[in-house]
PDB file of N, CA and C in Angstrom:
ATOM      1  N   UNK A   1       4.718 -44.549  39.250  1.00  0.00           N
ATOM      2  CA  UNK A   1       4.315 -44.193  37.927  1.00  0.00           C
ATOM      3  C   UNK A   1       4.943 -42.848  37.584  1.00  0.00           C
ATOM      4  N   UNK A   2       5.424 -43.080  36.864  1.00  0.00           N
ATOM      5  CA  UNK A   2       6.178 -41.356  35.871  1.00  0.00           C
ATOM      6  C   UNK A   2       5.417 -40.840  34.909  1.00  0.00           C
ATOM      7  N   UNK A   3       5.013 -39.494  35.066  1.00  0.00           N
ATOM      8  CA  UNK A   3       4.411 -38.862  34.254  1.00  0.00           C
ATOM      9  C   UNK A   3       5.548 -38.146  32.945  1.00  0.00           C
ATOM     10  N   UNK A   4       5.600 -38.189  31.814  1.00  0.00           N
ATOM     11  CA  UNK A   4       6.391 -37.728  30.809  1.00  0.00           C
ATOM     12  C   UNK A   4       5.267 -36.504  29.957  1.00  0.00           C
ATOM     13  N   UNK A   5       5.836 -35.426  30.196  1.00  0.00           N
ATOM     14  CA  UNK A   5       5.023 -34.362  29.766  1.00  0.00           C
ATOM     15  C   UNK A   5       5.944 -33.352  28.588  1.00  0.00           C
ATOM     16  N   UNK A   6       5.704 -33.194  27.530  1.00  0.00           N
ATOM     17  CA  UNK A   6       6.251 -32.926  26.445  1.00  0.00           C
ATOM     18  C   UNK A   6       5.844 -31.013  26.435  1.00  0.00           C
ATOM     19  N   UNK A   7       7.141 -30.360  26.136  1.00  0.00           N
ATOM     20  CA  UNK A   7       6.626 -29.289  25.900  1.00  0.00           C
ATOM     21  C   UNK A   7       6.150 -28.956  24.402  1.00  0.00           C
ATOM     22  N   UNK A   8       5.240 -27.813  24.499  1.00  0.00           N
ATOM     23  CA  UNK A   8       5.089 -27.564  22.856  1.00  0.00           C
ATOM     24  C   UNK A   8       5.707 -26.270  22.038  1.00  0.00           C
ATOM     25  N   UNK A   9       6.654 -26.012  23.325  1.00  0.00           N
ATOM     26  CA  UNK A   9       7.307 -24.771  23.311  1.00  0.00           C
ATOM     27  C   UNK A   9       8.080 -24.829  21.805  1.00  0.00           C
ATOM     28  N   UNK A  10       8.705 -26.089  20.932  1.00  0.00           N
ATOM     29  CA  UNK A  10       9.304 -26.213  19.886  1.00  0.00           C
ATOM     30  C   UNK A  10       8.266 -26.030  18.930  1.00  0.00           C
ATOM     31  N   UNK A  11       7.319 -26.849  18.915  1.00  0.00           N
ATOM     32  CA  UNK A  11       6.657 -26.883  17.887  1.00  0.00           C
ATOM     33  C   UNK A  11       5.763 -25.246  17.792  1.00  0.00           C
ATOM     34  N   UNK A  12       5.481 -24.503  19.068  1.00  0.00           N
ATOM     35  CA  UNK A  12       5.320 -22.921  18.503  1.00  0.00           C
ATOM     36  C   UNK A  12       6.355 -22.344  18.072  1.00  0.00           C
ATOM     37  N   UNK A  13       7.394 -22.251  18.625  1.00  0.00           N
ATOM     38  CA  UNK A  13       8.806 -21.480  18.386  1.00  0.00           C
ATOM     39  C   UNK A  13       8.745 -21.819  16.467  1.00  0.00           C
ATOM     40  N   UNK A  14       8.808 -22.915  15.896  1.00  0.00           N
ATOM     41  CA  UNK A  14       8.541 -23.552  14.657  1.00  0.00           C
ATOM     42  C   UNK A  14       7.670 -23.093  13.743  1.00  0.00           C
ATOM     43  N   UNK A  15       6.428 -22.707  15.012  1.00  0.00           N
ATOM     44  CA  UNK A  15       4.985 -22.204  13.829  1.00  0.00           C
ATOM     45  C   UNK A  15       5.483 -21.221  13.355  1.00  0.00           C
ATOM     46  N   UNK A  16       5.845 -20.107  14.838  1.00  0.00           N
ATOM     47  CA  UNK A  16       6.699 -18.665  14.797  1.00  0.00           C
ATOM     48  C   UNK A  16       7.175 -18.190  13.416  1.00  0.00           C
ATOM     49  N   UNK A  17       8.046 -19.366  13.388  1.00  0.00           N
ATOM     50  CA  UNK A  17       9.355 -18.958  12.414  1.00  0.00           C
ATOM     51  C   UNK A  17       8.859 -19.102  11.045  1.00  0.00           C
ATOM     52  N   UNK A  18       8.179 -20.248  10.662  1.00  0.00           N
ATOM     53  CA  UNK A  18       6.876 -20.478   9.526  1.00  0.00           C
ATOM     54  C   UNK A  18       6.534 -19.079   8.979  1.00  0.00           C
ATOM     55  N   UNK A  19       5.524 -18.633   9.741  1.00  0.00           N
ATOM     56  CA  UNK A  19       4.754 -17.523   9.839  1.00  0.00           C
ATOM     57  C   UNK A  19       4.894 -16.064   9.765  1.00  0.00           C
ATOM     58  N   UNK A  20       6.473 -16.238  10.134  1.00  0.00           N
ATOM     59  CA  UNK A  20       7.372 -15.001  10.015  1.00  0.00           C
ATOM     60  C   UNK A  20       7.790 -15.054   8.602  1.00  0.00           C
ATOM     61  N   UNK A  21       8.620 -16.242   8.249  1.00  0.00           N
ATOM     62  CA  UNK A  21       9.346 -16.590   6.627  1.00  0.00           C
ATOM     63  C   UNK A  21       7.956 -16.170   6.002  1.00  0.00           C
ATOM     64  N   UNK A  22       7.042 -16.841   6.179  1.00  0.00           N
ATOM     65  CA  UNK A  22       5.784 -16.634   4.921  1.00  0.00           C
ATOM     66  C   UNK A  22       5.714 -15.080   4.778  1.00  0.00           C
ATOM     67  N   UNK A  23       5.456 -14.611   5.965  1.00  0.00           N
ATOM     68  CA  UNK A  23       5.093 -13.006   5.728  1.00  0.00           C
ATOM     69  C   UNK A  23       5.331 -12.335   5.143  1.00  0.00           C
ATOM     70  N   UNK A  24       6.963 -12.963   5.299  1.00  0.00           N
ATOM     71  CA  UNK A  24       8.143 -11.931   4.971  1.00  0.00           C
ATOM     72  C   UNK A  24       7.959 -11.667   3.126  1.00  0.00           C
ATOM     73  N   UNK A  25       7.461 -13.391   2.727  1.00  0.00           N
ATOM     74  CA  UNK A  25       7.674 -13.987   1.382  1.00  0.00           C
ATOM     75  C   UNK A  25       6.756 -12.579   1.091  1.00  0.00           C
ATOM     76  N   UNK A  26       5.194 -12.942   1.366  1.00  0.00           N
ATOM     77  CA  UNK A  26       4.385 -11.690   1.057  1.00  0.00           C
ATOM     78  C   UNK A  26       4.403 -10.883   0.675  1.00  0.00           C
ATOM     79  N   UNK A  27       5.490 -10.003   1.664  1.00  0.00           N
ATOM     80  CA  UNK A  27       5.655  -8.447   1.492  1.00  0.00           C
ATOM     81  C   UNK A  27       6.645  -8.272   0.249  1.00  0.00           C
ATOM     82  N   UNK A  28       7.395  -9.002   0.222  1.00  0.00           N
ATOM     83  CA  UNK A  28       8.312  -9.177  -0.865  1.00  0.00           C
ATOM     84  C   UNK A  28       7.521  -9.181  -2.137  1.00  0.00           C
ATOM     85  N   UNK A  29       6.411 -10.273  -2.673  1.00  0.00           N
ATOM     86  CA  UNK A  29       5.877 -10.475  -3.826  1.00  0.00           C
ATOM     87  C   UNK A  29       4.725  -9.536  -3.871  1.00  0.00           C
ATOM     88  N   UNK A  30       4.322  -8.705  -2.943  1.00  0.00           N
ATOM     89  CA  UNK A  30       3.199  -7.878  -3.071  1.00  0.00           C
ATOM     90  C   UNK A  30       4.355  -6.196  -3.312  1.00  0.00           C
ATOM     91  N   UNK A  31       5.538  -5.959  -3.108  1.00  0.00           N
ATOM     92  CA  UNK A  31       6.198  -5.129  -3.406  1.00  0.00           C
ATOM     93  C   UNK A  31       6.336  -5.169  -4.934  1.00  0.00           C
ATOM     94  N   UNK A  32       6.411  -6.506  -5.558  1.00  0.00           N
ATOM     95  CA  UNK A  32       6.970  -6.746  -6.771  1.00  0.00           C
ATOM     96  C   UNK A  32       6.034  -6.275  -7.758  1.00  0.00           C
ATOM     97  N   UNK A  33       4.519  -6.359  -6.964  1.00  0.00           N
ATOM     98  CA  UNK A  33       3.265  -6.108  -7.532  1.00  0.00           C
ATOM     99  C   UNK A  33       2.883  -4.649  -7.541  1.00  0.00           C
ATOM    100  N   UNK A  34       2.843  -4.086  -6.850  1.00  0.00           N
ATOM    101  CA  UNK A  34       3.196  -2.806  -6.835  1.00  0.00           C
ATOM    102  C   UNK A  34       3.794  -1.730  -8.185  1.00  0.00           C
ATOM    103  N   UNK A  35       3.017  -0.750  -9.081  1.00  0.00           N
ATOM    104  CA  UNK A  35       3.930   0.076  -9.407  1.00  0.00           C
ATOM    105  C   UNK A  35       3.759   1.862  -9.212  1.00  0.00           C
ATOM    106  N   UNK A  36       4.700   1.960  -9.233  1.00  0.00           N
ATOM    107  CA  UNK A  36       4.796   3.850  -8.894  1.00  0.00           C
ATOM    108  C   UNK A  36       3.703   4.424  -9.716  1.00  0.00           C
ATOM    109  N   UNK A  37       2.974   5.185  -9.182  1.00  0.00           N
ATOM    110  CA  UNK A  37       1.751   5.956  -9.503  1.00  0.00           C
ATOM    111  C   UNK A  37       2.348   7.021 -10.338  1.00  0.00           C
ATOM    112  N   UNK A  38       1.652   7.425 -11.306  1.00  0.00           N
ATOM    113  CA  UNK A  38       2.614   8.160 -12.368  1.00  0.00           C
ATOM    114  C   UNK A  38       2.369   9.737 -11.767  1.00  0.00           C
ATOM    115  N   UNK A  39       3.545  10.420 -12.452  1.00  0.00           N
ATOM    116  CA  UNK A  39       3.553  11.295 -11.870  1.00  0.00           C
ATOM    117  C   UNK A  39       2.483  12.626 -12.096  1.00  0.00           C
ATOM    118  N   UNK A  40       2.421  14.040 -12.408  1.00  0.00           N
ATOM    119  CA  UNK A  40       1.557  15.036 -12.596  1.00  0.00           C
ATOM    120  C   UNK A  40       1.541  15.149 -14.414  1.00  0.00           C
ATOM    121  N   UNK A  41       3.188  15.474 -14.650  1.00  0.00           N
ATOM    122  CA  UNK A  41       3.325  15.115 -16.157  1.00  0.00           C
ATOM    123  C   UNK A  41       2.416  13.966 -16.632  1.00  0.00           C
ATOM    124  N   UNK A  42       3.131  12.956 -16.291  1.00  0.00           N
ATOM    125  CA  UNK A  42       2.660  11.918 -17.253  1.00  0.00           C
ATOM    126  C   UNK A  42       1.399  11.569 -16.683  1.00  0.00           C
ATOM    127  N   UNK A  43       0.714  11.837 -15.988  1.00  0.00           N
ATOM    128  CA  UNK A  43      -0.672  11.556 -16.206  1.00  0.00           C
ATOM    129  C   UNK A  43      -1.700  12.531 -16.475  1.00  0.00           C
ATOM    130  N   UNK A  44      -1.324  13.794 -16.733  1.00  0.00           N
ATOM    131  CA  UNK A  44      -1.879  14.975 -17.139  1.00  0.00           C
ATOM    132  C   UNK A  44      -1.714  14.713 -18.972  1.00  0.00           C
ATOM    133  N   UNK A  45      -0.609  13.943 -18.927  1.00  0.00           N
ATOM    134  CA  UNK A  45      -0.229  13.464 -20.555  1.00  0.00           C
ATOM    135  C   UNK A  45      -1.707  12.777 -20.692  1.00  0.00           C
ATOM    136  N   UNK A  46      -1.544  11.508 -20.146  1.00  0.00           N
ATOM    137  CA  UNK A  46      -2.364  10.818 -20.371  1.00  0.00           C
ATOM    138  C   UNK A  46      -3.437  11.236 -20.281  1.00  0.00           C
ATOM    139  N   UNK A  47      -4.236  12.009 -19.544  1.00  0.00           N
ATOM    140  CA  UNK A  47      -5.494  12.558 -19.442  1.00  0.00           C
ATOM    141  C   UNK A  47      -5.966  13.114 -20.855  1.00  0.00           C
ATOM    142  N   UNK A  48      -5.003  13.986 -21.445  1.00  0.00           N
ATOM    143  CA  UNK A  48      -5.254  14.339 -22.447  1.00  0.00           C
ATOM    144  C   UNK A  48      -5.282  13.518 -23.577  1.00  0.00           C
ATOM    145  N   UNK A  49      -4.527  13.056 -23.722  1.00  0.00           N
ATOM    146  CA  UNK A  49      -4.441  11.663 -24.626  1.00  0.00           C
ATOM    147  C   UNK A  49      -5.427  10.928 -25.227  1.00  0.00           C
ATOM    148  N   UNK A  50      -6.607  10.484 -23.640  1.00  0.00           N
ATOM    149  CA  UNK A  50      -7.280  10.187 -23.664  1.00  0.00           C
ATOM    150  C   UNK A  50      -8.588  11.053 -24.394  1.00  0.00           C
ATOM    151  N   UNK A  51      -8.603  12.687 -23.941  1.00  0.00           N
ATOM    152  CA  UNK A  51      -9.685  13.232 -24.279  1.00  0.00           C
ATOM    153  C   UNK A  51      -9.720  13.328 -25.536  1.00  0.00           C
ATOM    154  N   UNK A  52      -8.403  13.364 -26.309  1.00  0.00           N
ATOM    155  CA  UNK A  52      -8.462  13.554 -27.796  1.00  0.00           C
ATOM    156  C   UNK A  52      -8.867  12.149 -28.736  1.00  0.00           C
ATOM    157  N   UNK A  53      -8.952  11.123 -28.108  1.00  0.00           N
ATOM    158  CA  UNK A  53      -9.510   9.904 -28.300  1.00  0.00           C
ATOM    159  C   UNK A  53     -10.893   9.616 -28.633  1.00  0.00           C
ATOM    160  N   UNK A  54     -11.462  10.531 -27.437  1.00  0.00           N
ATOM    161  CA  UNK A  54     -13.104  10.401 -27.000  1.00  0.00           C
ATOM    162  C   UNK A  54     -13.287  11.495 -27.604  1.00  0.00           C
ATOM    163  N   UNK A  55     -12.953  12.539 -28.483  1.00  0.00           N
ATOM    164  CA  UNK A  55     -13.156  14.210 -28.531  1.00  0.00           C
ATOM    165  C   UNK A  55     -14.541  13.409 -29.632  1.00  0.00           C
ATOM    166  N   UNK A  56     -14.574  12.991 -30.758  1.00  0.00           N
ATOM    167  CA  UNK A  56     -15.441  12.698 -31.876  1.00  0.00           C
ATOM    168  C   UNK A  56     -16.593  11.965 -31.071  1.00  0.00           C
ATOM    169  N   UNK A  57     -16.836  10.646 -30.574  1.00  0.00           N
ATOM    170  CA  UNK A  57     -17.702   9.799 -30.024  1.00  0.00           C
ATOM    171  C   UNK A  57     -18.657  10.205 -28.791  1.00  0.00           C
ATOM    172  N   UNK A  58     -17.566  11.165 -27.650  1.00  0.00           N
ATOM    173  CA  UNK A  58     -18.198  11.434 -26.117  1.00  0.00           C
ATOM    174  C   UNK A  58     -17.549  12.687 -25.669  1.00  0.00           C
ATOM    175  N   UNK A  59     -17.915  13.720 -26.591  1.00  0.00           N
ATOM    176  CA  UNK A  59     -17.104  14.985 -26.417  1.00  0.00           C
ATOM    177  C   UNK A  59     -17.126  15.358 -25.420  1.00  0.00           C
ATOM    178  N   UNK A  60     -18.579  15.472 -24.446  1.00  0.00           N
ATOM    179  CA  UNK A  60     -18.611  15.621 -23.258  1.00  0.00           C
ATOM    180  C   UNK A  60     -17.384  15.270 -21.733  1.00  0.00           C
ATOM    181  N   UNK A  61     -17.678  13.681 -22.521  1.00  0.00           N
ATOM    182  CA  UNK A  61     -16.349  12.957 -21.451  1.00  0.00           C
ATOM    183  C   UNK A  61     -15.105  13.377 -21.637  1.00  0.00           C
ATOM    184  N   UNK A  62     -14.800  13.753 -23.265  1.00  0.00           N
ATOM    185  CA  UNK A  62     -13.490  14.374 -23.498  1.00  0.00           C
ATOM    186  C   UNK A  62     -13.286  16.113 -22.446  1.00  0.00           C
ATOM    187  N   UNK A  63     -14.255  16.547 -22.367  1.00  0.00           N
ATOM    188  CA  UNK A  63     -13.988  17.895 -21.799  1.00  0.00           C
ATOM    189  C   UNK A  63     -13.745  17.398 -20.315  1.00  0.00           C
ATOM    190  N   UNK A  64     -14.357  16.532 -20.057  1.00  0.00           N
ATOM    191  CA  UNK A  64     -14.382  16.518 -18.488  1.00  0.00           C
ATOM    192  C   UNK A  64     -12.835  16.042 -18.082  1.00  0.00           C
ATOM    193  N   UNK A  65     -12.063  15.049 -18.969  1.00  0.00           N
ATOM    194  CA  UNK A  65     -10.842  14.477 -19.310  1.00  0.00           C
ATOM    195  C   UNK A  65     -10.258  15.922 -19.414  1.00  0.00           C
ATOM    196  N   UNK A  66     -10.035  16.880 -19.863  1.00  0.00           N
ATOM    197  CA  UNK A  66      -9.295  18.032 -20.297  1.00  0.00           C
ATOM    198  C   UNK A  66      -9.395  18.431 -18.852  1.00  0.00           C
ATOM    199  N   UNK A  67     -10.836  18.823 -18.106  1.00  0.00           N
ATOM    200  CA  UNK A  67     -10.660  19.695 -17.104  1.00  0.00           C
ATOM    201  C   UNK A  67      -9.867  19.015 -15.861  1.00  0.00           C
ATOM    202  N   UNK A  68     -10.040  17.307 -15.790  1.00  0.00           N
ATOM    203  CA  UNK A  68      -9.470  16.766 -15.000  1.00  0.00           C
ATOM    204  C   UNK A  68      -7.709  16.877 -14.930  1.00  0.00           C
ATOM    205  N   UNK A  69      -7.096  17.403 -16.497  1.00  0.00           N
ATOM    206  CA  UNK A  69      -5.713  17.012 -16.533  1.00  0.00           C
ATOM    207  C   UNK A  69      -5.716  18.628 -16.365  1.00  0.00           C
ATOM    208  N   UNK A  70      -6.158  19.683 -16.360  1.00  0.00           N
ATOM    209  CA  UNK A  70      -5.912  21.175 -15.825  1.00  0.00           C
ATOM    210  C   UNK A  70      -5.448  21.317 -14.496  1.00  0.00           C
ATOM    211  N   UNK A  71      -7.203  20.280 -14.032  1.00  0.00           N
ATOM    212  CA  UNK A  71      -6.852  20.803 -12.289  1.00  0.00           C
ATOM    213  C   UNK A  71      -5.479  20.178 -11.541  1.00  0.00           C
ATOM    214  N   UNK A  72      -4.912  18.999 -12.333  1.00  0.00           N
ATOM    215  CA  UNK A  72      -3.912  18.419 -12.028  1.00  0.00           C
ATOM    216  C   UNK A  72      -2.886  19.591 -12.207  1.00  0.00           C
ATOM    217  N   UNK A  73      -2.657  20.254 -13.176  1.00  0.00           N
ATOM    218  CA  UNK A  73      -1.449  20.943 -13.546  1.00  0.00           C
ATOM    219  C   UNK A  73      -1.135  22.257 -12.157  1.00  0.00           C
ATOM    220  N   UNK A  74      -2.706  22.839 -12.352  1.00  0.00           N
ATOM    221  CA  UNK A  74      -2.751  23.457 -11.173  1.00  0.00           C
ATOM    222  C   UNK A  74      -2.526  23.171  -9.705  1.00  0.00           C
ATOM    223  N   UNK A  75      -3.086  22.291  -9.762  1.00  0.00           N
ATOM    224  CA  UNK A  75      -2.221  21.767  -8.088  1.00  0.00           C
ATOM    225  C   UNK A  75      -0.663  21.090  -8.071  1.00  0.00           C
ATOM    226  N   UNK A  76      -0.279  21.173  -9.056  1.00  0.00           N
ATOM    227  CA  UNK A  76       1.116  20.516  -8.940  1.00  0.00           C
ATOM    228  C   UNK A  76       2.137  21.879  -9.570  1.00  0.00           C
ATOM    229  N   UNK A  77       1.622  22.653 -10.047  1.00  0.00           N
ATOM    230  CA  UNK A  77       2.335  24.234 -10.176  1.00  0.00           C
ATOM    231  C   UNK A  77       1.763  24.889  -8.990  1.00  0.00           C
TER     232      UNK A  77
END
């Protein structure tokens, strides 16, 4: 009687390569997703932007918006 014993060494080597391509796909479409965090300017812009928005309705929130785009300026000068 002959025993015939199959390796599964292909079919991991296979998963491997699967699993690697997918990953790879991943990092690729989660890069694409990704965008650059704005910089000190332009979001010190925006901060303000915003407070002059809210200045009439939530003046409060508008000041806190002003002091938030200061302390920015200051740590980035």
């Amino acid at each position: 009687m002959t025993t015939i014993t199959q390796s599964s060494r292909p079919v991991e080597a296979a998963a491997q390569d699967f699993l690697a391509a997918l990953m790879q796909r991943v990092r690729t479409f989660g890069s694409l997703l990704r965008m650059p965090a704005p910089g000190v300017p332009e979001a010190t812009a925006e901060l303000l932007r915003l407070a002059a928005a809210y200045e009439d309705s939530q003046p409060s929130y508008a000041a806190d918006l002003r002091a938030a785009a200061s302390m920015g300026e200051r740590e980035a000068g």
